[in-house]
PDB file of N, CA and C in Angstrom:
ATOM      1  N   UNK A   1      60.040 -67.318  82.679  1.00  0.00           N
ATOM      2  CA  UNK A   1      58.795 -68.000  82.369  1.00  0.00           C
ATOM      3  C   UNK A   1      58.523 -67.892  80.874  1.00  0.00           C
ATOM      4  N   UNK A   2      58.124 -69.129  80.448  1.00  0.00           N
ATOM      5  CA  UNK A   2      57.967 -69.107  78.943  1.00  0.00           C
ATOM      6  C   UNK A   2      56.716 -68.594  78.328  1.00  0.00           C
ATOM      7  N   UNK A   3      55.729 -68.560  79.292  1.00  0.00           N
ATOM      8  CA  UNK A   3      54.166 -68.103  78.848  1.00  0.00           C
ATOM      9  C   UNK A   3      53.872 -69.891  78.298  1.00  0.00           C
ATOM     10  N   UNK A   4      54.072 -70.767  78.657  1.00  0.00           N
ATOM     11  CA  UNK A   4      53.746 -71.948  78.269  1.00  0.00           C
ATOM     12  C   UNK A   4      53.331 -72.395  79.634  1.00  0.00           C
ATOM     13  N   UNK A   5      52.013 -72.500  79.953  1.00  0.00           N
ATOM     14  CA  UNK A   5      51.004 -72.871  80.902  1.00  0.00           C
ATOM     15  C   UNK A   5      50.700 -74.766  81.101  1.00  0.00           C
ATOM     16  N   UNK A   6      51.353 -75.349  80.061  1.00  0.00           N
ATOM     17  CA  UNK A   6      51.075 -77.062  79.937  1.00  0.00           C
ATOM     18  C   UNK A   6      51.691 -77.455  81.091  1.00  0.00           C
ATOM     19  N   UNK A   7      53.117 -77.075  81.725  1.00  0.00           N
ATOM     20  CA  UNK A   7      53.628 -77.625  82.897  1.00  0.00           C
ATOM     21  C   UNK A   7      52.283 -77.381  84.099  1.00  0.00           C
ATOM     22  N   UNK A   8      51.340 -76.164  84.475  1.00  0.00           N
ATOM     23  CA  UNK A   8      50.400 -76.461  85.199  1.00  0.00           C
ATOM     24  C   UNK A   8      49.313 -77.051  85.252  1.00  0.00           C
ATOM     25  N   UNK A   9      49.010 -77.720  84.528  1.00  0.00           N
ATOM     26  CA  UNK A   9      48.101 -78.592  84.270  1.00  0.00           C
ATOM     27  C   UNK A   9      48.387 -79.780  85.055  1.00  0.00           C
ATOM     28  N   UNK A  10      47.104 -80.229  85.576  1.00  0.00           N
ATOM     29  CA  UNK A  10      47.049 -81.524  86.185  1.00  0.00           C
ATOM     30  C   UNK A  10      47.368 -82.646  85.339  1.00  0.00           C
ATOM     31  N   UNK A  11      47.952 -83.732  85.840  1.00  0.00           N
ATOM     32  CA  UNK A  11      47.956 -85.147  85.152  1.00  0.00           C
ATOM     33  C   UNK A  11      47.227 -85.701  85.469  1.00  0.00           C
ATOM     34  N   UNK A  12      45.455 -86.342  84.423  1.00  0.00           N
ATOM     35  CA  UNK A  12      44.368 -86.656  84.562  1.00  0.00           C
ATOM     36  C   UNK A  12      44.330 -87.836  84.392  1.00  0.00           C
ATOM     37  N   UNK A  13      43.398 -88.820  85.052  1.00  0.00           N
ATOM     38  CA  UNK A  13      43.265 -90.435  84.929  1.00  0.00           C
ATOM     39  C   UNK A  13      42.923 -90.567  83.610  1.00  0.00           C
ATOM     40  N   UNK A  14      42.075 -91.957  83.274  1.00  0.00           N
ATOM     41  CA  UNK A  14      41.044 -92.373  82.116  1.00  0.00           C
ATOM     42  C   UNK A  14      40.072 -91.108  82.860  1.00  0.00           C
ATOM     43  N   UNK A  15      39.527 -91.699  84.360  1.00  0.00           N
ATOM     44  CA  UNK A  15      38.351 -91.318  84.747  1.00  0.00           C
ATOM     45  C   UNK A  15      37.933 -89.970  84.423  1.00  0.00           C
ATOM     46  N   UNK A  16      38.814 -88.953  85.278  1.00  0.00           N
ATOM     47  CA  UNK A  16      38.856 -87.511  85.290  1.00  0.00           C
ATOM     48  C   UNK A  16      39.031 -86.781  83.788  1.00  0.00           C
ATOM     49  N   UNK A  17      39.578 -87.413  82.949  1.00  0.00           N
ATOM     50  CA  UNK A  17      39.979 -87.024  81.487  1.00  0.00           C
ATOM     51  C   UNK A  17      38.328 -87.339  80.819  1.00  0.00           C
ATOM     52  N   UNK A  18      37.643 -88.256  80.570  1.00  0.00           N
ATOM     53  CA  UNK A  18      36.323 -88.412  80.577  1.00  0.00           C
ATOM     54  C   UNK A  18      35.285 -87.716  81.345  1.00  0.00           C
ATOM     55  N   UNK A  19      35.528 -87.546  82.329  1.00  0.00           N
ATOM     56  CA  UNK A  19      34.471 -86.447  83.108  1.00  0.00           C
ATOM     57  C   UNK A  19      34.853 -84.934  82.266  1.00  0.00           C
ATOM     58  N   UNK A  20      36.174 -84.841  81.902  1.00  0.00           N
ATOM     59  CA  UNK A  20      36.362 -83.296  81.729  1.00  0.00           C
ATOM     60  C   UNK A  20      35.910 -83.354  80.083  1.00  0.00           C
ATOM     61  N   UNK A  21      36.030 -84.115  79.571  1.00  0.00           N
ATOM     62  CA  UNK A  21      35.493 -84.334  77.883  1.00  0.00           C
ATOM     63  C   UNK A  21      34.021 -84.384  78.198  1.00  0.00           C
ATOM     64  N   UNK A  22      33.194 -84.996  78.905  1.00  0.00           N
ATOM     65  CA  UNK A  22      31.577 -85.348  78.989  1.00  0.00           C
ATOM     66  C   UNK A  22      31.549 -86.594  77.887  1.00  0.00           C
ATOM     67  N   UNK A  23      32.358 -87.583  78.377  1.00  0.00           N
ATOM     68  CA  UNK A  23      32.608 -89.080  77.978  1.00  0.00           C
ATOM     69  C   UNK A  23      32.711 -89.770  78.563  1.00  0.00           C
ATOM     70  N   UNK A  24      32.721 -91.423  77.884  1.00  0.00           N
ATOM     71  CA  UNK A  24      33.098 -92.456  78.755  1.00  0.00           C
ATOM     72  C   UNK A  24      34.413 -92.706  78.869  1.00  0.00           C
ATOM     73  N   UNK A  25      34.665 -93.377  79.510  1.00  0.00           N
ATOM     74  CA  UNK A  25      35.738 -94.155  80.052  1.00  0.00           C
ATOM     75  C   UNK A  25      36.235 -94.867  78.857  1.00  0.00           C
ATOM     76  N   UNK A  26      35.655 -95.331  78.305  1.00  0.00           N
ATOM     77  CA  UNK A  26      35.543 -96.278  77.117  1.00  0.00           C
ATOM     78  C   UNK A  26      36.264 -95.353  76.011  1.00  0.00           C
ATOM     79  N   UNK A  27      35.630 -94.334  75.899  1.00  0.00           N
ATOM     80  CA  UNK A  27      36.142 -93.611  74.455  1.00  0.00           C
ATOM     81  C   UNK A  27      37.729 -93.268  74.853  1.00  0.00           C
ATOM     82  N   UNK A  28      38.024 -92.781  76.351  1.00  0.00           N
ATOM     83  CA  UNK A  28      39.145 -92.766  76.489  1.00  0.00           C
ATOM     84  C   UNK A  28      39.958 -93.571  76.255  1.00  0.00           C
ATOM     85  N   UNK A  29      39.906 -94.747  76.522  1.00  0.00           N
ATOM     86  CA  UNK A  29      40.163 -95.737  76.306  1.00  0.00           C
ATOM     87  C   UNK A  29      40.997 -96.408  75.024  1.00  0.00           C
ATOM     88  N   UNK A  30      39.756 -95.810  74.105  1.00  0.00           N
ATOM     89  CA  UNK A  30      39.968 -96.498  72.662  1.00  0.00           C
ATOM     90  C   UNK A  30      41.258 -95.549  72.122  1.00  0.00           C
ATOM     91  N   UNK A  31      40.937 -93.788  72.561  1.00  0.00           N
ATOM     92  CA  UNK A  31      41.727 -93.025  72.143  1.00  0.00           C
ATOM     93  C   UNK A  31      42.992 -93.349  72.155  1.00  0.00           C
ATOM     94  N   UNK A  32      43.160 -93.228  73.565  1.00  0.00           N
ATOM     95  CA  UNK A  32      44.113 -93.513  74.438  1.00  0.00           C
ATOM     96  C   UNK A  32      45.510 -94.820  73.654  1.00  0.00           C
ATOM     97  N   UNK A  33      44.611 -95.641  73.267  1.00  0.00           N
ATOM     98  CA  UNK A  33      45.208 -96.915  72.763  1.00  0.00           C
ATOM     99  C   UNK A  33      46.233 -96.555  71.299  1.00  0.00           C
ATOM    100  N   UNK A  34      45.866 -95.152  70.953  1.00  0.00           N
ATOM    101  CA  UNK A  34      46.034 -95.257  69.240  1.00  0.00           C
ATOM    102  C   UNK A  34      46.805 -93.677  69.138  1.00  0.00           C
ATOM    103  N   UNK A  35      47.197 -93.430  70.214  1.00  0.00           N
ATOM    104  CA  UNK A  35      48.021 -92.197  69.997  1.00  0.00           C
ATOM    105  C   UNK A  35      48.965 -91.744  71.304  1.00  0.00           C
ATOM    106  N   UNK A  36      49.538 -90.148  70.724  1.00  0.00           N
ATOM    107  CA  UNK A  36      50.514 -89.857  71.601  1.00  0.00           C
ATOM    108  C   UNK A  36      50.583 -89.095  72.776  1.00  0.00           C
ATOM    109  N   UNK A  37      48.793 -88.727  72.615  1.00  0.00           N
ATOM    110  CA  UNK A  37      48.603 -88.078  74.109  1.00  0.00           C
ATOM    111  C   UNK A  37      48.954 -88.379  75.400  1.00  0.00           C
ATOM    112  N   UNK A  38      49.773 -89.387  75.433  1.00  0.00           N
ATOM    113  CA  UNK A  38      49.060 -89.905  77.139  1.00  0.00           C
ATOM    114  C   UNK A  38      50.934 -90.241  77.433  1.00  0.00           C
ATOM    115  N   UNK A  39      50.740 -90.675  78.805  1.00  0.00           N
ATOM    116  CA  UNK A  39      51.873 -90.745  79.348  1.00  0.00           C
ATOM    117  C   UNK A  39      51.941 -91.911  80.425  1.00  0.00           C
ATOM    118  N   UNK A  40      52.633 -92.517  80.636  1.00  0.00           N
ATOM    119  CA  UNK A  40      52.750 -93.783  81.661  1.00  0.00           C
ATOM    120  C   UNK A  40      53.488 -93.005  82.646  1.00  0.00           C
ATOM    121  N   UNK A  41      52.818 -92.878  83.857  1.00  0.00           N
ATOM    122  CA  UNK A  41      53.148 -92.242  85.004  1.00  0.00           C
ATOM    123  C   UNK A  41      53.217 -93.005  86.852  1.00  0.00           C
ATOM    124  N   UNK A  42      54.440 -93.917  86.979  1.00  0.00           N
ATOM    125  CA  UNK A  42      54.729 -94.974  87.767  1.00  0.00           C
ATOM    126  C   UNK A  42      53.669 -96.186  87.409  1.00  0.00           C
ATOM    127  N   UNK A  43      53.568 -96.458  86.339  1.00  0.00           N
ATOM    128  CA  UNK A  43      52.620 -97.381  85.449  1.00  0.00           C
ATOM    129  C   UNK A  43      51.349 -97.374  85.004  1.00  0.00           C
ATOM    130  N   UNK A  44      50.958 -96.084  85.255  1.00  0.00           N
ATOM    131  CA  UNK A  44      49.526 -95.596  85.347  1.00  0.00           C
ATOM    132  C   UNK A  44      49.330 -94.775  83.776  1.00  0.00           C
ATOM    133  N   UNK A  45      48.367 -94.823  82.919  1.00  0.00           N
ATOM    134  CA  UNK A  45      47.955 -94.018  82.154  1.00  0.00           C
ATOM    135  C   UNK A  45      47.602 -92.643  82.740  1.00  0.00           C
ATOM    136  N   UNK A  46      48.651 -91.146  82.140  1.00  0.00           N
ATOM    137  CA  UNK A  46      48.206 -89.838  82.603  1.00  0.00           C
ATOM    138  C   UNK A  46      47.920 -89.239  81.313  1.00  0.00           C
ATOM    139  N   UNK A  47      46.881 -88.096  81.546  1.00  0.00           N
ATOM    140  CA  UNK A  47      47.349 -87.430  79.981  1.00  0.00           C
ATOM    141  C   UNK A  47      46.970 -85.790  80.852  1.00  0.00           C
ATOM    142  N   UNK A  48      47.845 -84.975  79.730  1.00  0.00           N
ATOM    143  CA  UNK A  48      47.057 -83.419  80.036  1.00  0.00           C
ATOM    144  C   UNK A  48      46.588 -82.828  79.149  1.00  0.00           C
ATOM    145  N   UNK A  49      45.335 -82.263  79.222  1.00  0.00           N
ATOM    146  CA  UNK A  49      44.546 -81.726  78.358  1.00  0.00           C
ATOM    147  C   UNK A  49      45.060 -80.550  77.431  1.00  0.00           C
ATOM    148  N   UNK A  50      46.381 -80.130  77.462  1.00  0.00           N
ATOM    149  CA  UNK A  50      46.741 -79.165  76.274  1.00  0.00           C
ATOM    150  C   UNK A  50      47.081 -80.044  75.126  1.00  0.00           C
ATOM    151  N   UNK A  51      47.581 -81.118  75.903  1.00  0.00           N
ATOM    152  CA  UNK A  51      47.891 -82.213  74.705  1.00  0.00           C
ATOM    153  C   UNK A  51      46.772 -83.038  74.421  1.00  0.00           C
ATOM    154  N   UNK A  52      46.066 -83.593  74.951  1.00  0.00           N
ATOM    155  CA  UNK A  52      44.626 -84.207  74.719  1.00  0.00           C
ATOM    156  C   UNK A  52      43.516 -83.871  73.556  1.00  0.00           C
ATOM    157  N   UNK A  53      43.704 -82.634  73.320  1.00  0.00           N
ATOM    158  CA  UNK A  53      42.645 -81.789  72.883  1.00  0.00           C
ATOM    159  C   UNK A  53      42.974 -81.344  71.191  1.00  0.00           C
ATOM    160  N   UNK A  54      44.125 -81.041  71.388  1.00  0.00           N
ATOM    161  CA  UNK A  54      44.892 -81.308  69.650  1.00  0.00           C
ATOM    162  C   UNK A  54      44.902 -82.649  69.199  1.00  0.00           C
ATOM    163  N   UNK A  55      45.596 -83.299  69.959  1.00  0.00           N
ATOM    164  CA  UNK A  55      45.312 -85.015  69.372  1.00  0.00           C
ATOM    165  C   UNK A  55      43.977 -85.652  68.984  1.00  0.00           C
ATOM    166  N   UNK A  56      42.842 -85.361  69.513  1.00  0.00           N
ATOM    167  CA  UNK A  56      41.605 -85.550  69.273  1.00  0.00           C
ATOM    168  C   UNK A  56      41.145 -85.170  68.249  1.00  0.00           C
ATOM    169  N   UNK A  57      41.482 -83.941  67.898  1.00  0.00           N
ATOM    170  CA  UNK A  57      41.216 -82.987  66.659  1.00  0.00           C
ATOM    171  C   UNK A  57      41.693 -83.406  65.584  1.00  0.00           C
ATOM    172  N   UNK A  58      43.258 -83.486  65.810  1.00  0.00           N
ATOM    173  CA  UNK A  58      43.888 -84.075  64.723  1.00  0.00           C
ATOM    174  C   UNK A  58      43.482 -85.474  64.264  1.00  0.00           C
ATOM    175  N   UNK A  59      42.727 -86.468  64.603  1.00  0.00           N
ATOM    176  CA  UNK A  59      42.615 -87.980  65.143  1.00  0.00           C
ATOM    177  C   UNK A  59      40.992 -88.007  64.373  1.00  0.00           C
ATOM    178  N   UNK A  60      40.647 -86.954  64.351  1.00  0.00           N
ATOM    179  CA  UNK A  60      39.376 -87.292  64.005  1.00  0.00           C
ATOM    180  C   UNK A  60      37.717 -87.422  65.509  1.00  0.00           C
ATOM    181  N   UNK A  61      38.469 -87.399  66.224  1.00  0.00           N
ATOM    182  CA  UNK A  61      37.654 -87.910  67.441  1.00  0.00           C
ATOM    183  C   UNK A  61      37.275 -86.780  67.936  1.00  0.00           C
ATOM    184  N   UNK A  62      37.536 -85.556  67.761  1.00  0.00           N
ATOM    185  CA  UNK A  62      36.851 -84.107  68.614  1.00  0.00           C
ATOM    186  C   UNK A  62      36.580 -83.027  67.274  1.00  0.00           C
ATOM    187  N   UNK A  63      35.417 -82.380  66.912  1.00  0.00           N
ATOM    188  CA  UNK A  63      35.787 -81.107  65.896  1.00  0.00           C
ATOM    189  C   UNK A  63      34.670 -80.336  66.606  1.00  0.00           C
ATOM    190  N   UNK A  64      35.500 -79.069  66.773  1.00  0.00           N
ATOM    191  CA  UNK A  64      35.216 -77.956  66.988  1.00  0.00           C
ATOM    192  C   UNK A  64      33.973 -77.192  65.938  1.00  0.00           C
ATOM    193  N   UNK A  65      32.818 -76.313  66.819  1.00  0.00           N
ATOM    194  CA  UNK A  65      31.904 -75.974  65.528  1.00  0.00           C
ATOM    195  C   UNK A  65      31.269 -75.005  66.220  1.00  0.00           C
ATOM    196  N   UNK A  66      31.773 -73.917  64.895  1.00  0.00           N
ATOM    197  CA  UNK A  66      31.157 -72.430  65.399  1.00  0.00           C
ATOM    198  C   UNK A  66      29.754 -72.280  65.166  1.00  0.00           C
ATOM    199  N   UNK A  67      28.773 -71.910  66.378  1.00  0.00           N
ATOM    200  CA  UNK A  67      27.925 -71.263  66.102  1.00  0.00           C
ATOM    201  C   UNK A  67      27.407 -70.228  66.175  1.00  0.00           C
ATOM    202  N   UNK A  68      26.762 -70.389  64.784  1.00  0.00           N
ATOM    203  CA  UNK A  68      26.147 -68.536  64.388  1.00  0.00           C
ATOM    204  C   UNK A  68      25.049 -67.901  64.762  1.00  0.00           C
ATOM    205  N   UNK A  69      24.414 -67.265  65.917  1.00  0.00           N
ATOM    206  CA  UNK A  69      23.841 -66.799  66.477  1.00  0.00           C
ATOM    207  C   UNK A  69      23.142 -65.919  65.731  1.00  0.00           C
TER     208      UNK A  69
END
């Protein structure tokens, strides 16, 4: 075992990938269109969120922000 956990991850719709962000469908969508997250899976758009979540970041579309308590 490699300690690399991405093989257990589910392969998520538009839908479910948006519910797990607290987005639309839509933003998935747009993402989706303009990068390398995602995967065609028996013709279906899949993506998994280890990869989802860097691409966003990197992309401009997700930033992370610490707060100071």
């Amino acid at each position: 075992m490699t300690g690399d956990v991405a093989h257990l991850e589910p392969w998520l719709d538009r839908q479910a990938l948006a519910e797990y962000l607290g987005c639309s469908r839509a933003v998935c969508r747009t993402a989706d269109g303009r990068g390398d997250a995602r995967m065609e899976v028996m013709g279906r758009v899949k993506f998994k969120v280890p990869e989802v979540e860097p691409w966003l970041e990197e992309n401009g579309y997700m930033e992370r922000v610490a707060y100071v308590v």
